[in-house]
PDB file of N, CA and C in Angstrom:
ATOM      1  N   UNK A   1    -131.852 -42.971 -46.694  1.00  0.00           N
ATOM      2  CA  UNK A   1    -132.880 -42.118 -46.169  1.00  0.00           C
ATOM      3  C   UNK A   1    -133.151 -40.939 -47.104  1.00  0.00           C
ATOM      4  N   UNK A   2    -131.710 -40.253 -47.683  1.00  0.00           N
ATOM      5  CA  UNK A   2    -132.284 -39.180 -49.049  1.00  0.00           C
ATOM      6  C   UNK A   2    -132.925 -39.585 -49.732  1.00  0.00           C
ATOM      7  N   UNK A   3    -133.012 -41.101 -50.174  1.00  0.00           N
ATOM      8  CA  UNK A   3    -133.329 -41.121 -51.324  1.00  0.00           C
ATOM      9  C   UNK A   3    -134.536 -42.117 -51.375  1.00  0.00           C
ATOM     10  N   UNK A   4    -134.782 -42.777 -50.605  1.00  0.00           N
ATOM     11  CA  UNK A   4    -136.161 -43.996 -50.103  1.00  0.00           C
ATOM     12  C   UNK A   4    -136.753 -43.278 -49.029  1.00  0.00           C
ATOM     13  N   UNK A   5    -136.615 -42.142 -48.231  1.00  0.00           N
ATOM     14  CA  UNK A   5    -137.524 -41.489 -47.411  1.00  0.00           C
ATOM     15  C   UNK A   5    -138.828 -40.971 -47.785  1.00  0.00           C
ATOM     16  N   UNK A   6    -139.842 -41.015 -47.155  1.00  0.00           N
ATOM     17  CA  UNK A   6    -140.879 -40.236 -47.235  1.00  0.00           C
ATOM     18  C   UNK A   6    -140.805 -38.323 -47.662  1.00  0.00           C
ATOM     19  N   UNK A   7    -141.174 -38.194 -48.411  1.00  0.00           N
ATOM     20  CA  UNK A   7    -141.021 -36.687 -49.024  1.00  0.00           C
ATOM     21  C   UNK A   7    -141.780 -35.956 -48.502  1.00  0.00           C
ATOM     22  N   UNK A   8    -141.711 -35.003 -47.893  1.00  0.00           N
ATOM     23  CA  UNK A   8    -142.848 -34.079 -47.233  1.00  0.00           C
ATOM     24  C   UNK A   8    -142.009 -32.481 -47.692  1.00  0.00           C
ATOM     25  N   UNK A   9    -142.824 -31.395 -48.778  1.00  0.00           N
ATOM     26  CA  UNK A   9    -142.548 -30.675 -49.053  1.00  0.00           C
ATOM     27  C   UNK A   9    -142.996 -29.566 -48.015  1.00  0.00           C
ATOM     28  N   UNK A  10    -142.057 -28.585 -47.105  1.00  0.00           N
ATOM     29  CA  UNK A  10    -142.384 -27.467 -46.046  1.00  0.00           C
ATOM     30  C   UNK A  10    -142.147 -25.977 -47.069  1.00  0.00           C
ATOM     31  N   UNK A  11    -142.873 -25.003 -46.468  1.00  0.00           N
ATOM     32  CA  UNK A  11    -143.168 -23.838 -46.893  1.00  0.00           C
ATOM     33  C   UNK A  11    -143.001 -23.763 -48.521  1.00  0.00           C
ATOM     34  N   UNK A  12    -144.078 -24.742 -48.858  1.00  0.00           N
ATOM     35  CA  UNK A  12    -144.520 -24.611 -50.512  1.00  0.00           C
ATOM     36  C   UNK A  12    -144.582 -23.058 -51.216  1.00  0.00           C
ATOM     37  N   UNK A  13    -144.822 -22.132 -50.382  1.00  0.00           N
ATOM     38  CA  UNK A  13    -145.443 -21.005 -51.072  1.00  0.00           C
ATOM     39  C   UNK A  13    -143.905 -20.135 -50.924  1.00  0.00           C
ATOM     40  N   UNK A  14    -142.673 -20.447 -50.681  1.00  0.00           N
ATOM     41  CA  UNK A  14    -141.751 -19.297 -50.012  1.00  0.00           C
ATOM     42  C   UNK A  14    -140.799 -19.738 -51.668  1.00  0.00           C
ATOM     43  N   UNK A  15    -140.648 -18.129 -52.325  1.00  0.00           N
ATOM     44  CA  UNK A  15    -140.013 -18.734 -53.814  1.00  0.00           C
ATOM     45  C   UNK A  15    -138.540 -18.711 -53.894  1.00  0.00           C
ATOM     46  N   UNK A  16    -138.149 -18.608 -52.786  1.00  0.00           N
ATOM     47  CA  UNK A  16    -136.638 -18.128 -52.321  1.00  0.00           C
ATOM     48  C   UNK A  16    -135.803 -19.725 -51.403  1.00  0.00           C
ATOM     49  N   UNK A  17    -136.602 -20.132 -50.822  1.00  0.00           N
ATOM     50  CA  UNK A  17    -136.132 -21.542 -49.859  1.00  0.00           C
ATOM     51  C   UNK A  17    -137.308 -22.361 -50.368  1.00  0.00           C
ATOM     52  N   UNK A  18    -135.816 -24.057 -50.914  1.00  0.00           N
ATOM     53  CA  UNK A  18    -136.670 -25.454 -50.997  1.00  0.00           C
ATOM     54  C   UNK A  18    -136.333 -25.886 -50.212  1.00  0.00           C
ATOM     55  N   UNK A  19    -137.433 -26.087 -48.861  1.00  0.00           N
ATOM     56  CA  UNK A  19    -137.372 -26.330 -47.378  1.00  0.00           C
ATOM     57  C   UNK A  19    -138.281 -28.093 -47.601  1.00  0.00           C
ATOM     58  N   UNK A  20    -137.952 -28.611 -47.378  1.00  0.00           N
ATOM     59  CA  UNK A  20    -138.453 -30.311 -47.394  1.00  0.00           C
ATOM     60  C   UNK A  20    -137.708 -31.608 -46.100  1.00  0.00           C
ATOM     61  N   UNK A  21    -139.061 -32.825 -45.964  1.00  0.00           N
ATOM     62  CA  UNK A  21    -138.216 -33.495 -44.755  1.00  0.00           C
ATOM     63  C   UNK A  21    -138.184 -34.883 -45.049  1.00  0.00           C
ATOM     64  N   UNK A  22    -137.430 -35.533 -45.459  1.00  0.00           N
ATOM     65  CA  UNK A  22    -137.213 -36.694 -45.784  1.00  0.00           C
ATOM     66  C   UNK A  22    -137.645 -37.758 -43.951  1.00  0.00           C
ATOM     67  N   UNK A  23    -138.553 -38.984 -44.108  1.00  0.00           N
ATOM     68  CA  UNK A  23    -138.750 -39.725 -43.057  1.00  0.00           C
ATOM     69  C   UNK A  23    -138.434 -41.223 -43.541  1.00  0.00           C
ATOM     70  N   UNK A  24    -137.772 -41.789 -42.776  1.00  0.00           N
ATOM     71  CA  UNK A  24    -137.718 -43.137 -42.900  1.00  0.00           C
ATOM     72  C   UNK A  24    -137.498 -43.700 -41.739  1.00  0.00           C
ATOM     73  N   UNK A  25    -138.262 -44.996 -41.457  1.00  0.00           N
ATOM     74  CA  UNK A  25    -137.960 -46.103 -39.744  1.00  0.00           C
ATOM     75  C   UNK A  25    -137.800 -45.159 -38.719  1.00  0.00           C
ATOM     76  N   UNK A  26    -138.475 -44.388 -38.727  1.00  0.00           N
ATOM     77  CA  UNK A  26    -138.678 -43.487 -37.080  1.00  0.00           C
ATOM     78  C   UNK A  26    -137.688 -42.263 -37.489  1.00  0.00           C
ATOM     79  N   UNK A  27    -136.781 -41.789 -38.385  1.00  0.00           N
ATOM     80  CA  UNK A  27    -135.922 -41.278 -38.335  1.00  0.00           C
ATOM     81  C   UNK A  27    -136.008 -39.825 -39.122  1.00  0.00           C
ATOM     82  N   UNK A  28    -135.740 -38.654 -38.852  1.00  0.00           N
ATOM     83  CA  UNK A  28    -136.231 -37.624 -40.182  1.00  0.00           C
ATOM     84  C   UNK A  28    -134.929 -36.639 -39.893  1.00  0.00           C
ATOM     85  N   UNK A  29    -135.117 -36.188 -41.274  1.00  0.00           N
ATOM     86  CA  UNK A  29    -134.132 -35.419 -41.408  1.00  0.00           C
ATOM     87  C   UNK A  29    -134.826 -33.873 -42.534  1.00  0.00           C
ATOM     88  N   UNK A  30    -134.203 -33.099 -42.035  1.00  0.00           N
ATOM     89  CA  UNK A  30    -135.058 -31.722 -42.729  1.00  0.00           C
ATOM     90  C   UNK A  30    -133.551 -30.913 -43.580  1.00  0.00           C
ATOM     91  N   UNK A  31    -133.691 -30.445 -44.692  1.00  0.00           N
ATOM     92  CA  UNK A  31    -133.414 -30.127 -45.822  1.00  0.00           C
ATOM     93  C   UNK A  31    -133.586 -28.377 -45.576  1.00  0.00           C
ATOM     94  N   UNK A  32    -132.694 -27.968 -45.858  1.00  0.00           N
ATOM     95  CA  UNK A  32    -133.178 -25.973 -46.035  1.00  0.00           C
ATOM     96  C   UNK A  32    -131.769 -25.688 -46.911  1.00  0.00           C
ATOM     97  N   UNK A  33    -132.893 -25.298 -47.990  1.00  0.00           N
ATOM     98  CA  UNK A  33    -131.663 -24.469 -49.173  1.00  0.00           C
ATOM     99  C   UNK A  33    -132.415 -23.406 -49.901  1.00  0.00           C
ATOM    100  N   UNK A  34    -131.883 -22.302 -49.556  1.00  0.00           N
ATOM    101  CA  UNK A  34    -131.505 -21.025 -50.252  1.00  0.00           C
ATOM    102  C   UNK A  34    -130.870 -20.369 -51.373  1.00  0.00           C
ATOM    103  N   UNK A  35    -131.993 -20.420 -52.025  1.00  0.00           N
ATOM    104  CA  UNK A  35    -131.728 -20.158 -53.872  1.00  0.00           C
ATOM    105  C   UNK A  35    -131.175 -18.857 -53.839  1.00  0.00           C
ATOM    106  N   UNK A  36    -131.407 -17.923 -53.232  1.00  0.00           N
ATOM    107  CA  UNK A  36    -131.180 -16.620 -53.124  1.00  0.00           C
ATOM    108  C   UNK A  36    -130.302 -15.948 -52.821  1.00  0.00           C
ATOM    109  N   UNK A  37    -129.533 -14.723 -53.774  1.00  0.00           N
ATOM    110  CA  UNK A  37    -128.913 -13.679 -53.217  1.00  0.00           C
ATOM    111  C   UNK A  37    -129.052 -12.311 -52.034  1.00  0.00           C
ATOM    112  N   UNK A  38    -129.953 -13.190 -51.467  1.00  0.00           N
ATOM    113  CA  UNK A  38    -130.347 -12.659 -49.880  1.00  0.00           C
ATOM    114  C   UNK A  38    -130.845 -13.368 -48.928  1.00  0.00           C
ATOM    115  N   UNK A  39    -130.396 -13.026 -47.730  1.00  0.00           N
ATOM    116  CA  UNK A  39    -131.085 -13.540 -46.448  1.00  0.00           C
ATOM    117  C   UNK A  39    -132.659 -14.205 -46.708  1.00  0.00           C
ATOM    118  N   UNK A  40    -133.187 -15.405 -46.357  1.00  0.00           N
ATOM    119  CA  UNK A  40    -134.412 -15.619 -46.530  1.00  0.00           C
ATOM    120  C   UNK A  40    -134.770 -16.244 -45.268  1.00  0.00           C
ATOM    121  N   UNK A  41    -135.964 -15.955 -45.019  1.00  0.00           N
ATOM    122  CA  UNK A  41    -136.749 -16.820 -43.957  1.00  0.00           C
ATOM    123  C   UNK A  41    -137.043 -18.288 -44.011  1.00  0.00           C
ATOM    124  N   UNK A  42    -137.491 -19.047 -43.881  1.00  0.00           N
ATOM    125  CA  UNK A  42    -138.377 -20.723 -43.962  1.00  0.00           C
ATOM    126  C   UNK A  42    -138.982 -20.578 -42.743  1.00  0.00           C
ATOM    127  N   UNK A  43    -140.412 -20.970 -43.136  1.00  0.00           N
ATOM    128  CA  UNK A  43    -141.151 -21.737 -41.960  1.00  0.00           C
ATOM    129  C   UNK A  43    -141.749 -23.321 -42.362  1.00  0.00           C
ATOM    130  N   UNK A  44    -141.077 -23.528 -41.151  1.00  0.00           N
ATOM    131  CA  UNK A  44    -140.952 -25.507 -41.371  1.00  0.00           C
ATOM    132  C   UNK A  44    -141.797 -25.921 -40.242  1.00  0.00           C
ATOM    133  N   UNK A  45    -142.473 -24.948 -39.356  1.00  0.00           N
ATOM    134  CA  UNK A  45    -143.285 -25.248 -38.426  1.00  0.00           C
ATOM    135  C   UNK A  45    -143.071 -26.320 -37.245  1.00  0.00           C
ATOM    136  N   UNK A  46    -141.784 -26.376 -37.309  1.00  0.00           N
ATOM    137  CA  UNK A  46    -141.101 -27.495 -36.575  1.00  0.00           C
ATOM    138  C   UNK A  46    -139.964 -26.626 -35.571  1.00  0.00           C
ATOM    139  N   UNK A  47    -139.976 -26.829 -34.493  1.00  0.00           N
ATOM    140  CA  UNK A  47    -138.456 -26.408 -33.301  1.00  0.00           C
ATOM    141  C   UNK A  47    -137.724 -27.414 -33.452  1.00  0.00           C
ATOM    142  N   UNK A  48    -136.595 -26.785 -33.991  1.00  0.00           N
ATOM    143  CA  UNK A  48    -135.436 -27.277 -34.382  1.00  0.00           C
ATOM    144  C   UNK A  48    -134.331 -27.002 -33.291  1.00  0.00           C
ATOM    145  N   UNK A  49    -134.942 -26.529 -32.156  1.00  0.00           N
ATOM    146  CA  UNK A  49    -134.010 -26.287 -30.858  1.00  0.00           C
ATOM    147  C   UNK A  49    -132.970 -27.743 -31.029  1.00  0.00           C
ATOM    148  N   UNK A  50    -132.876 -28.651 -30.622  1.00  0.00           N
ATOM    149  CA  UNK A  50    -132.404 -30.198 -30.831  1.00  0.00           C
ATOM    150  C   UNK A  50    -131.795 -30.327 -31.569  1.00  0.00           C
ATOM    151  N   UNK A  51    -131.986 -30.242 -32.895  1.00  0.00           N
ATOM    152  CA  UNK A  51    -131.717 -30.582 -34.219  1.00  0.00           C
ATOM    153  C   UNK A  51    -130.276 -30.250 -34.388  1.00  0.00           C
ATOM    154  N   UNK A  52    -129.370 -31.177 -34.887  1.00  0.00           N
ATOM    155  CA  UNK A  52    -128.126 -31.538 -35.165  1.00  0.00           C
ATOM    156  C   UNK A  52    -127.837 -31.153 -36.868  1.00  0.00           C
ATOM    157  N   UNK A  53    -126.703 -29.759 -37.025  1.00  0.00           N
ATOM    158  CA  UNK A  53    -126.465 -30.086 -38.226  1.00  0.00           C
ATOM    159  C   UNK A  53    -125.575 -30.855 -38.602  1.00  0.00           C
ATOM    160  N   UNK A  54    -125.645 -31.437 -39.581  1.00  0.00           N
ATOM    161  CA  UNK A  54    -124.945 -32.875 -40.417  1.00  0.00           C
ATOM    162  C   UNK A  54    -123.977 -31.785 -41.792  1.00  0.00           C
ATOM    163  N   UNK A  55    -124.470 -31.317 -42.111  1.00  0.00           N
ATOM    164  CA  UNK A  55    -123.588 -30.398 -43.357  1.00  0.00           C
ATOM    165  C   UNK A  55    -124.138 -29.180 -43.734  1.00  0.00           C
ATOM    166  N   UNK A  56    -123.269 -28.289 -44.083  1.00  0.00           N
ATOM    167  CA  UNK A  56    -123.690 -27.339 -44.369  1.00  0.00           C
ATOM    168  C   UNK A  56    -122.766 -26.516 -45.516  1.00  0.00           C
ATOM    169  N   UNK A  57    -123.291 -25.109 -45.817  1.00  0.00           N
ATOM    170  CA  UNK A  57    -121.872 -24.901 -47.034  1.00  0.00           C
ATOM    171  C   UNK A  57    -121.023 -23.297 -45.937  1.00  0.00           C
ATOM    172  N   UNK A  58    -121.643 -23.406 -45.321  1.00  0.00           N
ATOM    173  CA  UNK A  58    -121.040 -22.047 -44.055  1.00  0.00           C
ATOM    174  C   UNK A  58    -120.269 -22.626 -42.843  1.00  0.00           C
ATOM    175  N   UNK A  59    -119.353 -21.963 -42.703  1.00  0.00           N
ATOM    176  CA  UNK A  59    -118.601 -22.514 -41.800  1.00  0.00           C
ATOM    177  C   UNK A  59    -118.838 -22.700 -40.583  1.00  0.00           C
ATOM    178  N   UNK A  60    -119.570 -21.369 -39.758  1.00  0.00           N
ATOM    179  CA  UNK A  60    -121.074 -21.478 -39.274  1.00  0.00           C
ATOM    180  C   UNK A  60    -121.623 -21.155 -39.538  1.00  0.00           C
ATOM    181  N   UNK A  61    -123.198 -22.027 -39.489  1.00  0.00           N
ATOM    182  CA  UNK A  61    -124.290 -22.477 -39.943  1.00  0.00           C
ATOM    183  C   UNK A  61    -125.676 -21.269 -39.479  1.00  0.00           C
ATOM    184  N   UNK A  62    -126.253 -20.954 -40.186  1.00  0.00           N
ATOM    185  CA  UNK A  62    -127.385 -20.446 -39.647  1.00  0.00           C
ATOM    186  C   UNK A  62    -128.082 -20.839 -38.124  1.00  0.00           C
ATOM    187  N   UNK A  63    -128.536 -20.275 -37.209  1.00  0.00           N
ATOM    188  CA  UNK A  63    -129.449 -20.664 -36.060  1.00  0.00           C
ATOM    189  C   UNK A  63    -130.806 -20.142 -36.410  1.00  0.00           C
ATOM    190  N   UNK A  64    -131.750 -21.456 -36.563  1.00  0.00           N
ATOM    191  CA  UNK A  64    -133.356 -20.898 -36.127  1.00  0.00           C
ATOM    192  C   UNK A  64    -133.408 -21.052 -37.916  1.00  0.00           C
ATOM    193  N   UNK A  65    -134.361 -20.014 -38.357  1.00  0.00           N
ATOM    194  CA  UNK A  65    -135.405 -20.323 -39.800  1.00  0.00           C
ATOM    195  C   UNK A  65    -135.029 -18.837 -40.520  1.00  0.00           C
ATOM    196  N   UNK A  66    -133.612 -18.321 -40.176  1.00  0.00           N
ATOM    197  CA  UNK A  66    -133.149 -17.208 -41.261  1.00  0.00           C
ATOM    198  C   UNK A  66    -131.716 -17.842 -42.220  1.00  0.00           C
ATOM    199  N   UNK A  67    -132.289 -17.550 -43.090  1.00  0.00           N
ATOM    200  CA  UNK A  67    -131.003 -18.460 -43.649  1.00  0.00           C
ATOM    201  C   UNK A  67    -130.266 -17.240 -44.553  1.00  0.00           C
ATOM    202  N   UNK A  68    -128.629 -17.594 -44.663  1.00  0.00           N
ATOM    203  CA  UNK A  68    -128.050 -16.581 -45.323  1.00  0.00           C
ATOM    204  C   UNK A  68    -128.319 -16.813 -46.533  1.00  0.00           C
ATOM    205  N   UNK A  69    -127.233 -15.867 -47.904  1.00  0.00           N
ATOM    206  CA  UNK A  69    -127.531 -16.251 -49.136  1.00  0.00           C
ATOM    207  C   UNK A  69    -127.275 -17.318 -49.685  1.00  0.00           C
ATOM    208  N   UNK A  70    -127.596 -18.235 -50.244  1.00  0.00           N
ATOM    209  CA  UNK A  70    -127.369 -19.378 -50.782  1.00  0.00           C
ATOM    210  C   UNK A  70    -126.763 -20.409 -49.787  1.00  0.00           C
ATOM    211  N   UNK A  71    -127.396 -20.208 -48.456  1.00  0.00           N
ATOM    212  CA  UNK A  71    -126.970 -21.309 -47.992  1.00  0.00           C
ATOM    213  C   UNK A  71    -128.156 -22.477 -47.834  1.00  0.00           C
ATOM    214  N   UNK A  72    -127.115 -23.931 -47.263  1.00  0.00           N
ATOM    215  CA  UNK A  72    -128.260 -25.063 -47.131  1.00  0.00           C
ATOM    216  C   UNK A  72    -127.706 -25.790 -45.951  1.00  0.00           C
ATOM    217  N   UNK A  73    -128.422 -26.289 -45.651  1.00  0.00           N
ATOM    218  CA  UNK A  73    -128.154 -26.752 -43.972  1.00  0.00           C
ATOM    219  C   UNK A  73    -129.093 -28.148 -44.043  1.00  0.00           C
ATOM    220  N   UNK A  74    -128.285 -29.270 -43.663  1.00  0.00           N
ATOM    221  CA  UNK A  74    -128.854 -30.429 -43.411  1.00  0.00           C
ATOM    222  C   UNK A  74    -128.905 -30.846 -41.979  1.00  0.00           C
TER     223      UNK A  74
END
C-alpha cells in the first residue's frame, strides 16, 4: 500500500509538514511528517477522530493536526 497506493499530496503550500495519503482496494492511510524544529500545524481536511496510529517516532503521539518537532505519525 506505501508503495503501489494512489498518491494524493495534502497541504501542498505548508513548508514545514509533508502531509500525503496513500489509497489502495478501499483502504487509505495518511502520512504526517514534520521537517521542523518547531511545533507545526497540517491541514489534511480530513477528521481523523477514528484514525488509528500504526507508528510513530513519540512515545505519545500527537492528537488532531499540531504536530511536535520533527515528528511523523502514520
Amino acid at each position: 500500500m506505501l508503495i503501489y497506493g494512489k498518491y494524493t499530496l495534502l497541504d501542498k503550500d505548508n513548508p514545514n509538514v509533508h502531509a500525503y495519503k496513500r489509497e489502495l482496494d478501499g483502504r487509505k492511510i495518511l502520512i504526517l511528517l514534520n521537517f521542523s524544529s518547531k511545533k507545526a500545524t497540517v491541514n489534511t481536511k480530513y477528521n481523523i477522530g477514528n484514525a488509528k496510529v500504526l507508528i510513530g517516532n513519540y512515545t505519545k503521539p500527537s492528537k488532531g493536526f499540531e504536530l511536535k518537532p520533527y515528528e511523523t505519525i502514520i
